[in-house]
Protein backbone atom coordinates (compact mmCIF):
# COMPACT_ATOMS: atom_id res chain seq x y z
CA UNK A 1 -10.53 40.52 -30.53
CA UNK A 2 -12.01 37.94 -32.73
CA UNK A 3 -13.96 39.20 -35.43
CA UNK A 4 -18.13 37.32 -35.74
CA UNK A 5 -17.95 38.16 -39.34
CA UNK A 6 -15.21 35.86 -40.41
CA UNK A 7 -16.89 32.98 -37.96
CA UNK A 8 -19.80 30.73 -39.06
CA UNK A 9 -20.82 29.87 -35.84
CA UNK A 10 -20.79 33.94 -34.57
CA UNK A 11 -22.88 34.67 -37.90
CA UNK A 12 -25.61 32.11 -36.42
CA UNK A 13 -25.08 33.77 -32.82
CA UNK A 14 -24.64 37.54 -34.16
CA UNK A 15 -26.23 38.06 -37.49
CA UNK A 16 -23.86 40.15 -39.42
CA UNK A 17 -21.59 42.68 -37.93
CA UNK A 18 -22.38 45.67 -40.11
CA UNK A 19 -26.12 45.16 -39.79
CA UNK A 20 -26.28 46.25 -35.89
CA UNK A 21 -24.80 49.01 -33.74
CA UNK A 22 -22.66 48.14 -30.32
CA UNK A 23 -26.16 48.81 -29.00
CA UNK A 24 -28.01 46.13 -30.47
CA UNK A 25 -24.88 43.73 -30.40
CA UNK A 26 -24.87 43.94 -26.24
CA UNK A 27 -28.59 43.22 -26.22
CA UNK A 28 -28.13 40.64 -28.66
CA UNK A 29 -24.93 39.30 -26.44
CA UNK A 30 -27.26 39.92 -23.37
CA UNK A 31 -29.67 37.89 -24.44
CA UNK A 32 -27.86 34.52 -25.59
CA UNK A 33 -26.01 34.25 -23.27
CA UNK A 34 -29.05 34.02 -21.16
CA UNK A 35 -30.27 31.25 -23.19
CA UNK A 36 -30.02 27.32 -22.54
CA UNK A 37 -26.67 25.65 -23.55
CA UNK A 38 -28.48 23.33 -25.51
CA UNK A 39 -28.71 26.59 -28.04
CA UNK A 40 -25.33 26.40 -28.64
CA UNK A 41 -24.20 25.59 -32.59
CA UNK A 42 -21.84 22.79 -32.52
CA UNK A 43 -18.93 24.50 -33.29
CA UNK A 44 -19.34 25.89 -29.42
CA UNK A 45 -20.09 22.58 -28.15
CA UNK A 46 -17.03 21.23 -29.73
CA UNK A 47 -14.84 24.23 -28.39
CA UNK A 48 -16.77 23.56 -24.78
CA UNK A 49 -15.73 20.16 -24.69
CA UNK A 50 -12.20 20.76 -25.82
CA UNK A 51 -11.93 23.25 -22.74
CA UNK A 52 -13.60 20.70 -20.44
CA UNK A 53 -11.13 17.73 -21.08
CA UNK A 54 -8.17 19.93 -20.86
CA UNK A 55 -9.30 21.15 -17.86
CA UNK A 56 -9.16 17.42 -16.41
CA UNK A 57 -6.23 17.06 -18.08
CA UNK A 58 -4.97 19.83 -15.75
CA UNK A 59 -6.77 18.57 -12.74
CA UNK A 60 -5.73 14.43 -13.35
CA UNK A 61 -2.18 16.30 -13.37
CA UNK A 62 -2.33 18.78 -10.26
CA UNK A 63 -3.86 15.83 -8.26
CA UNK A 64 -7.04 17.34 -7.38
CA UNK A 65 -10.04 18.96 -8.91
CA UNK A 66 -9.92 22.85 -9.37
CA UNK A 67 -13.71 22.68 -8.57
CA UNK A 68 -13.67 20.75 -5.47
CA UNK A 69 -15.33 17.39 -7.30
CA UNK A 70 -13.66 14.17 -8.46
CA UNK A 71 -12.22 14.94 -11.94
CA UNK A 72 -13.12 11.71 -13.42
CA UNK A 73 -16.64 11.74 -12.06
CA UNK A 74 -16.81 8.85 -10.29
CA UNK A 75 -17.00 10.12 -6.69
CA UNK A 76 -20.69 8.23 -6.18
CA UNK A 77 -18.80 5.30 -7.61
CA UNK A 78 -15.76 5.17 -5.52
CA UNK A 79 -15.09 3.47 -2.31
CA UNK A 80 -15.89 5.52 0.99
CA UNK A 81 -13.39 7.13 2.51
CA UNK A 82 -13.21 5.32 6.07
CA UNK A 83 -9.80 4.65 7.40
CA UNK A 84 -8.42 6.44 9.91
CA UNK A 85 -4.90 6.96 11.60
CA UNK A 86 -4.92 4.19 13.93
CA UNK A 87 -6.80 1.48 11.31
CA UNK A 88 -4.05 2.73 8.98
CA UNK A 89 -0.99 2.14 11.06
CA UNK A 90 -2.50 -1.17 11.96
CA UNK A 91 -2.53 -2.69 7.92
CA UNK A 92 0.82 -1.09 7.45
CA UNK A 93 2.48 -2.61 10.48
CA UNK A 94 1.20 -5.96 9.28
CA UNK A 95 1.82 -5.53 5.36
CA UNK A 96 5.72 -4.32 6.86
CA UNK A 97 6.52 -5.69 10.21
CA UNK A 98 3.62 -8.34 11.57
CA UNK A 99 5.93 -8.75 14.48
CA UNK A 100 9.07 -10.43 14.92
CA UNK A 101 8.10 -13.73 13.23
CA UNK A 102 10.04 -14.45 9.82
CA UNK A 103 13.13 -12.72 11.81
CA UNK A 104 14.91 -15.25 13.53
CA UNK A 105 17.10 -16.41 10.60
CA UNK A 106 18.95 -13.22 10.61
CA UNK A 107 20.24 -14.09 14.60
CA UNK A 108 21.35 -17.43 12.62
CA UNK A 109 22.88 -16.27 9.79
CA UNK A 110 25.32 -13.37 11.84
CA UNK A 111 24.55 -13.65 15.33
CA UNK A 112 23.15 -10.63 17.18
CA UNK A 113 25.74 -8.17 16.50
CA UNK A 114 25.17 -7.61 12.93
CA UNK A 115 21.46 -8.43 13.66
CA UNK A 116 20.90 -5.53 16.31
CA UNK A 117 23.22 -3.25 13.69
CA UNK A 118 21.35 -4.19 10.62
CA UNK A 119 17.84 -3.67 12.83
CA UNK A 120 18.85 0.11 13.86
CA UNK A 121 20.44 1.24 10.46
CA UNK A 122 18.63 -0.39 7.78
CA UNK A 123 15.29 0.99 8.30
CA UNK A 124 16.27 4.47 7.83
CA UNK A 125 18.34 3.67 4.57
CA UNK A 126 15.63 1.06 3.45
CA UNK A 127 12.18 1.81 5.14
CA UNK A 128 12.48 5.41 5.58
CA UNK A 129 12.18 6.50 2.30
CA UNK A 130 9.95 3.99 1.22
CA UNK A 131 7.55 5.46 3.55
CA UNK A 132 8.25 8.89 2.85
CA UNK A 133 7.80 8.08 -0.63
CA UNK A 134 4.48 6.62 0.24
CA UNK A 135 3.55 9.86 2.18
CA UNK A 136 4.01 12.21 -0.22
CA UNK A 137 2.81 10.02 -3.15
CA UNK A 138 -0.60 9.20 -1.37
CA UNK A 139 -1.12 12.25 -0.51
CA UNK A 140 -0.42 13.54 -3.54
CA UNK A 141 -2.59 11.58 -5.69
CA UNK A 142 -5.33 10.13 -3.07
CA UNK A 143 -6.59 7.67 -4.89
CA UNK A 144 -6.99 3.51 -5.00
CA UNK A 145 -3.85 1.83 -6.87
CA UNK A 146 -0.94 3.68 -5.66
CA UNK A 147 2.56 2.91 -7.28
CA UNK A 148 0.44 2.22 -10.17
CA UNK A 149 -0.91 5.21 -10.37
CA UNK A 150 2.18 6.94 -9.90
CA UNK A 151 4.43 4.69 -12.48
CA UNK A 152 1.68 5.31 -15.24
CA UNK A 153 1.42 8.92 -14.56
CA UNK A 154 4.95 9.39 -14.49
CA UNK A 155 5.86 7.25 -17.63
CA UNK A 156 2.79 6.13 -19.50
CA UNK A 157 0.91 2.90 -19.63
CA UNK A 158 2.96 0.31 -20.32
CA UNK A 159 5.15 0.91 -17.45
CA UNK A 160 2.19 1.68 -15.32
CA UNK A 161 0.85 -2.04 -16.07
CA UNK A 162 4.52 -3.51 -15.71
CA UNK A 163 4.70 -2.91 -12.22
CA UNK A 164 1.12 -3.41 -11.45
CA UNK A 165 2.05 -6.58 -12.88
CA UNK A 166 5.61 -7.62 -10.78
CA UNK A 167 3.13 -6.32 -7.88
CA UNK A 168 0.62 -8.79 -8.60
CA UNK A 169 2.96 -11.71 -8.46
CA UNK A 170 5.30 -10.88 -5.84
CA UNK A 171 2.26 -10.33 -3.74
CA UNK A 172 0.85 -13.97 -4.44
CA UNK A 173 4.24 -15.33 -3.56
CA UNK A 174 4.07 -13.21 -0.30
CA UNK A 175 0.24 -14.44 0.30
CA UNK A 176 1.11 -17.99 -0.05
CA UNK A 177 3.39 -18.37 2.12
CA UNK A 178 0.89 -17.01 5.29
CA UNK A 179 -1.07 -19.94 5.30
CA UNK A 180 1.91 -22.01 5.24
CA UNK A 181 2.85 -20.12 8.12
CA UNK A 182 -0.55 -20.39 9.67
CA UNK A 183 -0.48 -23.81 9.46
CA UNK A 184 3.15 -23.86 11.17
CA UNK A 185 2.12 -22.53 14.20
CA UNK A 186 -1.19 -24.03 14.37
CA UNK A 187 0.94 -27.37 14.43
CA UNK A 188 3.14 -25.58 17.47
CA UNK A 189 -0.35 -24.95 19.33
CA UNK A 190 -1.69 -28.26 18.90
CA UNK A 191 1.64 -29.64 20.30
CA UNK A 192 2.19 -32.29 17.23
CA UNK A 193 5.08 -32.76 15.06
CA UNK A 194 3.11 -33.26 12.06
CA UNK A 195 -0.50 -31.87 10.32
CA UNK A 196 -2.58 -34.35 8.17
CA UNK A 197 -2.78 -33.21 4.89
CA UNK A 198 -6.61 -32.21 5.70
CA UNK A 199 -5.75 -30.52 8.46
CA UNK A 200 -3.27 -28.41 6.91
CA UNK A 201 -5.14 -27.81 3.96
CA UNK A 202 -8.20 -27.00 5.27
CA UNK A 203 -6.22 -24.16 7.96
CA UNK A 204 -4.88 -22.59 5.32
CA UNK A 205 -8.50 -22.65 3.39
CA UNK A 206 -10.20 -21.21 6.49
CA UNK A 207 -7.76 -18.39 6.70
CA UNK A 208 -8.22 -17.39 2.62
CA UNK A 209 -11.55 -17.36 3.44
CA UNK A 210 -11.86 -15.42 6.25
CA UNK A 211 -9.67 -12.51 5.20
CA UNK A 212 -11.91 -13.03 1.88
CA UNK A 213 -14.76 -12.57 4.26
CA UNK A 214 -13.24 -8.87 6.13
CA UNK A 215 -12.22 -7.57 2.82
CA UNK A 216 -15.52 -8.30 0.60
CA UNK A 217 -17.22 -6.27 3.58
CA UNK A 218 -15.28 -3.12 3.53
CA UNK A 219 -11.91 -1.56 4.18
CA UNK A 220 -13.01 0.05 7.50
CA UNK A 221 -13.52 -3.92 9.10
CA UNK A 222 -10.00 -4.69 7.19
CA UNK A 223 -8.43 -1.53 9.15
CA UNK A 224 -10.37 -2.87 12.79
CA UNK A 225 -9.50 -6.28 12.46
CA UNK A 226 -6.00 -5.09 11.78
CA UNK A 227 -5.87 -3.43 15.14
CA UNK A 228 -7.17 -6.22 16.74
CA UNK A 229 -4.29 -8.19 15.07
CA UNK A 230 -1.78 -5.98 16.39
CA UNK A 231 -2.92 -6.19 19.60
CA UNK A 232 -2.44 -9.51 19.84
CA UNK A 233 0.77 -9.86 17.91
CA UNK A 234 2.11 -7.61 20.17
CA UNK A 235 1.54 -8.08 24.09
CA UNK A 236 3.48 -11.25 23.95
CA UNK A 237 6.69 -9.32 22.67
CA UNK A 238 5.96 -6.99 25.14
CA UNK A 239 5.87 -9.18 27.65
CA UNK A 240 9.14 -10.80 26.57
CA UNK A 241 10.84 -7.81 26.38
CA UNK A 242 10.38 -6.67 29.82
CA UNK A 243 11.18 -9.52 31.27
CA UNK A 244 14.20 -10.94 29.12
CA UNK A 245 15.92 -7.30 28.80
CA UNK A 246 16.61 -6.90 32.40
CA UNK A 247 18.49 -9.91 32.50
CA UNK A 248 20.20 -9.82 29.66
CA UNK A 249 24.16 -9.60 29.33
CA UNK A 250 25.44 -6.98 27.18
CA UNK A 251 28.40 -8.48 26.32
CA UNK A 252 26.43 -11.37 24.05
CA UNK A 253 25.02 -8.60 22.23
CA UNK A 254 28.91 -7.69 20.91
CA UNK A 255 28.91 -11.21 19.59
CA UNK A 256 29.01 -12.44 15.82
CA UNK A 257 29.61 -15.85 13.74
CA UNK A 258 32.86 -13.84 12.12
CA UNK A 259 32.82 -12.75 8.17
CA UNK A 260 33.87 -16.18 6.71
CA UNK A 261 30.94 -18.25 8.93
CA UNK A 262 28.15 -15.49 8.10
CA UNK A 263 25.47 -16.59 5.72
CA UNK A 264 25.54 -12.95 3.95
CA UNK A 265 22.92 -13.78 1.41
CA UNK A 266 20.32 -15.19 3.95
CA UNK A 267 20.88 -12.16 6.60
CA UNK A 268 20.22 -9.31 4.26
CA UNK A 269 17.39 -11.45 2.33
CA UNK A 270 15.98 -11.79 5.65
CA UNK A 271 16.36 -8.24 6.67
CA UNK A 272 15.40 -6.67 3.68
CA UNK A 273 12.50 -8.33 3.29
CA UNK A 274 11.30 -8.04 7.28
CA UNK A 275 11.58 -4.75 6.59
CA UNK A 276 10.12 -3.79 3.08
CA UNK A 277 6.01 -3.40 1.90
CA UNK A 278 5.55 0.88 2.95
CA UNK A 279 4.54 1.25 -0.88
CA UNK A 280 1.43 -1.13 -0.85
CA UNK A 281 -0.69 1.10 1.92
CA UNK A 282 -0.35 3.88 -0.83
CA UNK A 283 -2.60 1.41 -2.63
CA UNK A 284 -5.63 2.13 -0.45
CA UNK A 285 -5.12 6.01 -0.38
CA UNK A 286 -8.52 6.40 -2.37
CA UNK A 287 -10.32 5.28 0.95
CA UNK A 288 -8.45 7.09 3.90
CA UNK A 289 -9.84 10.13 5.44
CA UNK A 290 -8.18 13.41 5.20
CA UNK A 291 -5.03 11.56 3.58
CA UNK A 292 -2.54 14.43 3.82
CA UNK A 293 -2.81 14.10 7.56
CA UNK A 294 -3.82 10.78 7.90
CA UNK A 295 -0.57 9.02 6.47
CA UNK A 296 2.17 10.70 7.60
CA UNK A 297 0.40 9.78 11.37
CA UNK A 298 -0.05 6.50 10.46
CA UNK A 299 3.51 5.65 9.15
CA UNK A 300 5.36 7.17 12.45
CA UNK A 301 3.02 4.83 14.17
CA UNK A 302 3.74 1.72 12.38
CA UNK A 303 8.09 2.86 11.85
CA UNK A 304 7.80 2.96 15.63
CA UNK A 305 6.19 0.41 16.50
CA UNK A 306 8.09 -1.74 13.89
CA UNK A 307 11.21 -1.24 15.02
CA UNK A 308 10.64 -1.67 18.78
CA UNK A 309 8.67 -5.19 18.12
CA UNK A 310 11.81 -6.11 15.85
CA UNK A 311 14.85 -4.61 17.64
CA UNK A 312 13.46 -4.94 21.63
CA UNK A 313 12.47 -8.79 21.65
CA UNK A 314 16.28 -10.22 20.02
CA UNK A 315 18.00 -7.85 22.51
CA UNK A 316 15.97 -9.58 25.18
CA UNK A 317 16.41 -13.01 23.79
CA UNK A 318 19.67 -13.55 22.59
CA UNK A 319 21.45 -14.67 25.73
CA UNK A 320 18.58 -16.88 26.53
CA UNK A 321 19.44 -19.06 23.16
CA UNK A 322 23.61 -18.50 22.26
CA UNK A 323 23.55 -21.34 19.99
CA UNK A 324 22.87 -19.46 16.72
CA UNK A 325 21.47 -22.54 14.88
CA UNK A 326 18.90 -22.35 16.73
CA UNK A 327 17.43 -19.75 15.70
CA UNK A 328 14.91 -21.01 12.64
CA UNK A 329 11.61 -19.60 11.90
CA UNK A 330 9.15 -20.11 14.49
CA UNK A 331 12.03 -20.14 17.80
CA UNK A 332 10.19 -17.61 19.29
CA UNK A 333 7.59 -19.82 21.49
CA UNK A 334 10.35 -21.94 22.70
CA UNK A 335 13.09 -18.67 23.29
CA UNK A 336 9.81 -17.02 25.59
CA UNK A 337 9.67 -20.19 27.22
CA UNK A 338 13.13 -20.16 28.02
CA UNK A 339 13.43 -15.78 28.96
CA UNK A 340 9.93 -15.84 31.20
CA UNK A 341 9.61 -19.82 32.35
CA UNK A 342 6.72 -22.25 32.32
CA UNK A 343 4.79 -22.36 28.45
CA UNK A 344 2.68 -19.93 29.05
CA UNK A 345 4.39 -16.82 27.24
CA UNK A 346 5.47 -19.30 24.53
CA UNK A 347 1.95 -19.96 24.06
CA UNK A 348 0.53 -16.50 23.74
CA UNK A 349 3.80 -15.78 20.95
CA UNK A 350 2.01 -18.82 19.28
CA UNK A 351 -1.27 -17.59 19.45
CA UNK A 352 0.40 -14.23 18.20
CA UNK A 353 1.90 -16.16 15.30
CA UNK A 354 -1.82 -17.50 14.11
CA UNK A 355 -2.81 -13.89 14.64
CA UNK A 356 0.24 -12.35 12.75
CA UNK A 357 -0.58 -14.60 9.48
CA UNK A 358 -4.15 -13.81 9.39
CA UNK A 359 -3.51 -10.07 9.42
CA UNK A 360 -0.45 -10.13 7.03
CA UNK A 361 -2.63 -12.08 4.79
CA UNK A 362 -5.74 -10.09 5.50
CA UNK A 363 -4.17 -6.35 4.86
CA UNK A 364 -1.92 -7.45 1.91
CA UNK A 365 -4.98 -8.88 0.62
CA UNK A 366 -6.44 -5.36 0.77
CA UNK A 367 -3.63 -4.08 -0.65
CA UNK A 368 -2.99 -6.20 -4.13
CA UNK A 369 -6.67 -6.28 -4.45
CA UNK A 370 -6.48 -2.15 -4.66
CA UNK A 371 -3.51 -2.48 -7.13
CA UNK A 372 -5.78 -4.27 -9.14
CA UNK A 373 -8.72 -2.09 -8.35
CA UNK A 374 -6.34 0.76 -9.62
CA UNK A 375 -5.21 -0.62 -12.82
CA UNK A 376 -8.74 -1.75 -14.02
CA UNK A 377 -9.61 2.03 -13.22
CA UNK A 378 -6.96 3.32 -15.81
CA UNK A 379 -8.00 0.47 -18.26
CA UNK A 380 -4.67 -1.20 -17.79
CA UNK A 381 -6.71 -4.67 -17.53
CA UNK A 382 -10.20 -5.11 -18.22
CA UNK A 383 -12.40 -2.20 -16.78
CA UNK A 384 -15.46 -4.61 -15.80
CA UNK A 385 -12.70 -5.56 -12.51
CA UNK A 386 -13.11 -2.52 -11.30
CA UNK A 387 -16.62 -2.98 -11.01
CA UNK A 388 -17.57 -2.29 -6.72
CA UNK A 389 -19.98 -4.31 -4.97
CA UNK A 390 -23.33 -2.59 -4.50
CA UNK A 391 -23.98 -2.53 -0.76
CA UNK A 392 -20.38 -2.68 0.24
CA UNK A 393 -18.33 -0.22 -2.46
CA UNK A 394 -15.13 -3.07 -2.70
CA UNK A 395 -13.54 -4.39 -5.37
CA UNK A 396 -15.41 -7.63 -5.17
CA UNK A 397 -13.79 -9.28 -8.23
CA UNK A 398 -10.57 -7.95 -7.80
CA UNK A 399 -10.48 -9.52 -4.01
CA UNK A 400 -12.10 -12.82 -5.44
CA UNK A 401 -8.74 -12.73 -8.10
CA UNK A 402 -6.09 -12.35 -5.30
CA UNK A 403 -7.82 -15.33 -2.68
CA UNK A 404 -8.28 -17.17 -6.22
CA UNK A 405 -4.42 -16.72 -7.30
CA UNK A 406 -2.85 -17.32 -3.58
CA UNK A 407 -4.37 -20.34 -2.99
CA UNK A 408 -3.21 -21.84 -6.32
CA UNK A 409 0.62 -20.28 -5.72
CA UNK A 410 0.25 -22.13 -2.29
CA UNK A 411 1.13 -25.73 -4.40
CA UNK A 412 4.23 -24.44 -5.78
CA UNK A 413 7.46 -24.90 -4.76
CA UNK A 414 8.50 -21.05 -3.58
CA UNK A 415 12.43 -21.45 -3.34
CA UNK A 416 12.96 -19.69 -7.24
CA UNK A 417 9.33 -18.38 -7.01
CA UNK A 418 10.95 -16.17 -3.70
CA UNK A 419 14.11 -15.08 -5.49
CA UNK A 420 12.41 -13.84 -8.49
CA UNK A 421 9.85 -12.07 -6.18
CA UNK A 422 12.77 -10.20 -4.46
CA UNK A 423 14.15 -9.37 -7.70
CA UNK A 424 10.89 -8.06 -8.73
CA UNK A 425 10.28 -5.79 -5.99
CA UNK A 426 13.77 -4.29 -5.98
CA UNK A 427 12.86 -3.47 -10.01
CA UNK A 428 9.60 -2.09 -8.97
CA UNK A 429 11.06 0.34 -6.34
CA UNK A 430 13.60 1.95 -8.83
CA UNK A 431 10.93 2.32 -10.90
CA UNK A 432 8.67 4.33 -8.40
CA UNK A 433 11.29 6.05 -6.94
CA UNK A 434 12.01 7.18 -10.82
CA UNK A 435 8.13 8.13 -10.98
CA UNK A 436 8.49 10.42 -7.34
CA UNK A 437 11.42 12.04 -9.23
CA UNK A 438 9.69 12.62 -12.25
CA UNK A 439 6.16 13.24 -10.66
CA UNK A 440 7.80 15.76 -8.12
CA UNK A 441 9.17 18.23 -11.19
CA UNK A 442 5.27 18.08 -12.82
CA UNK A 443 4.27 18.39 -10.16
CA UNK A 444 5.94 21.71 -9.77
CA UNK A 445 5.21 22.64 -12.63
CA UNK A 446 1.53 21.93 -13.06
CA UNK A 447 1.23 23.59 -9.74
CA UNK A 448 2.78 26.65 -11.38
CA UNK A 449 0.33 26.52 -14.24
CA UNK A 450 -2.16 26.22 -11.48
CA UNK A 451 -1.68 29.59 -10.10
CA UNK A 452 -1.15 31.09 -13.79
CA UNK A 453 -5.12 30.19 -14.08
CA UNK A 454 -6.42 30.77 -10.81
CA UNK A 455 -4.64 34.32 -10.49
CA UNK A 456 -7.06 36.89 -9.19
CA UNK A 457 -5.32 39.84 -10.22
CA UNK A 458 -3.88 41.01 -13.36
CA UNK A 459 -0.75 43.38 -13.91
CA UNK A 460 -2.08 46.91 -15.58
């Protein structure tokens, strides 16, 4: 028991110990404590404060406030929570999947029997724990910025803004190559063999504006519009697939180019990166509802759906189109044309196509833009980023950075700009799967400190 005598700050409280009995020291103790706070000498206030910033030390740690309120403060601040399940899976199907488009050069590079392999087993060695790494993450710390979050609170904050950095440019690579691939299949539906520069341009403009447009309104039209997206991206596949599968002849499945004629580095580029991006919906986990439900839903929905728009459509393809050079990006319209007859299925996978790049650009939009949102949060860059817009709550300047930074990545040449950004990202998941590691033992044992503080009953 600590004695008031030998403290200043009791003296001031108490008076001196020997001059009253227990009597008068309980009515004395009785009645400050009934007094304001602001009564307290500053010796108290000190100690108070000391108490209160370790106990958001704990809470930053555990994940969640012991109180039931934000532990930085900033819940009238922070973006609403409005995404739900299906809005979710929607912007993670099109930050992993957006249909088959971008696949076709694994059929070339192998031929469908290492394509069809590579499509059943690769997602659960590659995607799977990617997006079980995402769910438990998110959930874990529900908050805007994901694997920067979890880097920095795993290893400090230099490798917290390292890999918000790789992020940053691997994910203008990734959006500059959408409105390239806009303007691709714009060219396919306008039946011409060549855009004018203008035309081109001024496509790809459009789209950076538009998904500018969804995201500076809110999250919750980002997660809509991605639905609609899907939609779209995926009736033509669906329509491909039940007609080509029927016909198809098993046998050209069991076929292959042969180890010495297989293009090894382009079929698992391909694959890889068809297949990779569950990390960057943990970016938006400050703004999903009930996230501990909410994303483990959401990523079943988009695995599933991921892997039957990837794996169904080349099984019902492939012995429509046997010459395996023909299979470069955008053969889908003319491979439907060729399963269902007429142009009319071809058209609607071209339409898909325009659909596919606006939400691929649109969500990963959403998602870098968070990143940044994230890191200007936990002062990695300057904190007046992470300013949100009054009406709206979004990142407005951190969504104005990303449109701002893809469209100037769109002049470069992406061949080394492509193999750096794979490099990158293969860095950057080492690192957070180091951080789940390290997070998961804190974890434990903050959670065990936890229950040391909140115990309501003492040993005799």
């Amino acid at each position: 028991m600590l004695n008031p005598e030998d403290d200043d700050c009791s003296r001031q409280k108490y008076g001196s110990f020997e001059s009253v009995n227990s009597q008068e020291w309980k009515e004395r103790e009785a009645k400050n404590e009934s007094q304001s706070s602001g009564s307290l000498c500053s010796k108290q206030k000190s100690a108070y404060r000391l108490s209160r910033d370790r106990s958001n030390l704990v809470q930053k740690s555990i994940g969640y406030s012991l109180d039931g309120l934000d532990s930085d403060g900033t819940t009238d601040a922070a973006p609403p929570r409005t995404l739900g399940i299906f809005q979710l899976a929607g912007l993670m199907y099109l930050v992993t999947a957006g249909g088959g488009y971008g696949l076709e050069p694994v059929v070339q590079a192998a031929g469908p029997l290492p394509a069809l392999i590579g499509l059943l087993v690769v997602p659960w060695i590659w995607s799977a724990p990617q997006a079980l790494m995402t769910a438990e993450l998110s959930t874990l710390y529900p908050r805007d910025g994901g694997f920067v979050l979890w880097v920095e609170e795993a290893f400090g904050n230099f490798w917290g803004f390292q890999v918000g950095w790789w992020n940053f440019f691997g994910s203008l690579v990734d959006n500059a190559l959408l409105p390239r691939l806009f303007s691709d299949y714009l060219k396919i539906f306008l039946g011409v063999d060549h855009l004018s520069l203008w035309l081109s341009w001024g496509g790809g403009i459009f789209l950076l504006l538009f998904c500018f447009i969804l995201n500076y309104r809110g999250l919750e039209i980002v997660g809509w519009a991605s639905i609609i997206f899907v939609v779209i991206v995926a009736i033509p596949f669906a329509i491909l697939t039940l007609v080509g599968l029927p016909q198809s002849d098993p046998k050209v499945w069991l076929q292959w180019r042969g180890h010495r004629d297989t293009n090894w580095s382009l079929f698992w580029a391909t694959l890889l990166w068809n297949l990779c991006g569950f990390d960057s919906a943990g970016t938006c986990a400050g703004e999903v509802k009930n996230a501990s439900r909410t994303y483990p839903a959401a990523i079943l929905l988009s695995c599933a759906l991921g892997l039957a728009s990837f794996l169904l459509p080349v099984a019902a393809s492939v012995t429509f189109a046997q010459d395996w050079d023909e299979w470069n990006d955008a053969f889908w319209p003319l491979v439907a044309n060729r399963v269902v007859g007429g142009t009319w299925c071809g058209t609607l996978i071209t339409l898909g196509g325009l659909a596919s790049a606006a939400g691929m650009l649109n969500s990963l939009m959403a998602t870098s833009s968070r990143a940044l949102y994230g890191m200007a949060t936990t002062q990695l860059l300057p904190p007046e980023l992470a300013v949100l817009h009054r009406v709206y709550k979004t990142p407005v300047r951190c969504i104005a950075l990303v449109a701002v930074g893809t469209a100037l990545f769109s002049l470069l040449s992406f061949e080394k700009l492509v193999e750096i950004d794979s490099v990158l990202y293969c860095i950057k998941e080492m690192l957070e799967f180091s951080a789940l590691v390290r997070l998961r033992y804190k974890s434990l044992a903050m959670l065990l400190f936890r229950n040391i503080l909140l115990r309501t009953y003492d040993l005799p």
